[in-house]
Protein backbone atom coordinates (compact mmCIF):
# COMPACT_ATOMS: atom_id res chain seq x y z
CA UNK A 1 -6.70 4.12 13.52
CA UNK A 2 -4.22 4.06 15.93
CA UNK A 3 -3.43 7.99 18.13
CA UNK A 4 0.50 8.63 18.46
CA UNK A 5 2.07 11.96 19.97
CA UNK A 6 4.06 14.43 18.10
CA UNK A 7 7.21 12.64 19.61
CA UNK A 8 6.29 9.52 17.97
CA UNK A 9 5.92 11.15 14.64
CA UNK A 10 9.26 12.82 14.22
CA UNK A 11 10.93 9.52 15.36
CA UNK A 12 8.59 7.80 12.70
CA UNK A 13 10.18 10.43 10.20
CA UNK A 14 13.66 10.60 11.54
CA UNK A 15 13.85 6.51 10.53
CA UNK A 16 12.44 7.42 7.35
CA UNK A 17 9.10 5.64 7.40
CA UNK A 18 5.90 6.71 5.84
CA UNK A 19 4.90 9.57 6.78
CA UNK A 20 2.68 12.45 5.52
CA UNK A 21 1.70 15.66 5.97
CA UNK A 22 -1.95 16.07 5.65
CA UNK A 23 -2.12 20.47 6.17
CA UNK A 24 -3.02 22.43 2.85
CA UNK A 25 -0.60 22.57 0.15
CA UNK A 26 0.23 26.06 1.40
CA UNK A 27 1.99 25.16 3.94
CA UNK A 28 5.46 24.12 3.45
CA UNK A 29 6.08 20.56 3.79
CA UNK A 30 7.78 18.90 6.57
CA UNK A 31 10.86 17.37 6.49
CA UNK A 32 10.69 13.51 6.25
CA UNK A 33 7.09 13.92 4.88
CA UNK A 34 5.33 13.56 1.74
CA UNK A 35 2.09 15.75 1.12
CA UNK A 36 -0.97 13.76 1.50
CA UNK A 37 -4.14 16.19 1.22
CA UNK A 38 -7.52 15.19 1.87
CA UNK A 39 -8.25 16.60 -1.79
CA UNK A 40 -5.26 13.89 -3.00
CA UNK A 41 -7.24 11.21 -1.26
CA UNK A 42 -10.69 11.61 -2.07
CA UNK A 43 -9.45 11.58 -5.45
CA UNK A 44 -7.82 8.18 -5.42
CA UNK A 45 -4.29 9.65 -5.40
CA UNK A 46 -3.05 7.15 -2.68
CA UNK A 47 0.18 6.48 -1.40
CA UNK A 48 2.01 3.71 -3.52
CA UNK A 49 3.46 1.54 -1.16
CA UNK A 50 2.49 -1.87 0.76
CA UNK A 51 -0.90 -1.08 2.28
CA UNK A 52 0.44 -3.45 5.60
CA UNK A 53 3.51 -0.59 5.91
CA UNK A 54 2.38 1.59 8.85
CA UNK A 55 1.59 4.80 7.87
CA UNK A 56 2.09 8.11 10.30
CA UNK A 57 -0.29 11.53 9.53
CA UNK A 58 0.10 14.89 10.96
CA UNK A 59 -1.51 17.70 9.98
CA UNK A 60 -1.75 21.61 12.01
CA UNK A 61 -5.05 20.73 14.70
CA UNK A 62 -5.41 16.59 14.31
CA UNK A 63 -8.99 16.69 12.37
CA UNK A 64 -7.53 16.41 8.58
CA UNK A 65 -5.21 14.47 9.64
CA UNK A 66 -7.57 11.81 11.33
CA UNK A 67 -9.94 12.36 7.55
CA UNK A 68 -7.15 11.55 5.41
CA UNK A 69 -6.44 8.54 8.03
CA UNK A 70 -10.14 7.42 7.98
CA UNK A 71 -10.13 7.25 3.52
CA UNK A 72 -6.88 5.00 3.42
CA UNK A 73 -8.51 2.88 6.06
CA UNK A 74 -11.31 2.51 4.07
CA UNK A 75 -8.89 2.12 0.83
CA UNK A 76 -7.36 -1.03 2.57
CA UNK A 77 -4.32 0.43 4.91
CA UNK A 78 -4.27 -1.54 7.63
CA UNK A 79 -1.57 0.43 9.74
CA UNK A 80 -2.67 3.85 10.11
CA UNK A 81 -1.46 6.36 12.98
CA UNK A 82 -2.20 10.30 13.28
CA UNK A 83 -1.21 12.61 15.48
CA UNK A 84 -3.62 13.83 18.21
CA UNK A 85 -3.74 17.38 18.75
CA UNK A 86 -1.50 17.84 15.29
CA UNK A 87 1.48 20.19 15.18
CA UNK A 88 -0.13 23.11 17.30
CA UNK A 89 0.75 21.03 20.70
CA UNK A 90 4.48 21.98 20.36
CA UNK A 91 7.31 23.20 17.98
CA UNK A 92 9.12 20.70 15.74
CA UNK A 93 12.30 19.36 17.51
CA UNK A 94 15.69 21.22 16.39
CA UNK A 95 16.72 20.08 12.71
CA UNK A 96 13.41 19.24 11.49
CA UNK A 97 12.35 22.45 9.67
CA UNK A 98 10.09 22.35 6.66
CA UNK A 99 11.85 21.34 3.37
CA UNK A 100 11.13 19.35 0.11
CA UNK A 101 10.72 15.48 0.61
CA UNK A 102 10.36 12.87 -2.34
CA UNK A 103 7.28 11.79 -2.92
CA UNK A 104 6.00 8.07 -2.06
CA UNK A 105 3.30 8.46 -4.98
């Protein structure tokens, strides 16, 4: 599993690649990210797209994010990123508030 920075994220989900947000359904989803919980993984629930597509995880601290990154390595993704330090190392960028996103499942 590959570390990226916050930065990297939001530019992942600004181009409109895979990304997820791995913090408790709670929390309002990000925009440009589909909920991915740790619960949704152990369960099988897996993204349903091209296990070679890279695949960016954030979540509020880093750890559930880096869980939910270990399972779909273990489930066969071969491209998977999470951000270190998760979402607590700085505010989102302006414009990228928490919204609905479509679902990749």
């Amino acid at each position: 599993m590959r570390e990226v920075t916050l930065e990297q994220f939001w530019a992942a989900a600004a181009r409109g690649e895979a990304c997820f947000d791995a913090r408790r359904e709670a929390d309002a989803p990000l925009a440009g990210a589909v909920r991915l919980t740790l619960a949704d993984v152990q369960a099988g629930r897996l993204p349903d797209i091209d296990p070679s597509t890279p695949v960016y995880l954030v979540c509020e601290y880093g750890a559930m994010s880096e869980l939910v990154g270990l399972y779909l390595e273990a489930a066969g993704f071969g491209e998977v990123r999470h951000v270190t330090g998760g979402l607590r190392q700085m505010s989102e960028p302006q414009g990228l508030q928490a919204e609905k996103s479509e679902s990749l499942m």
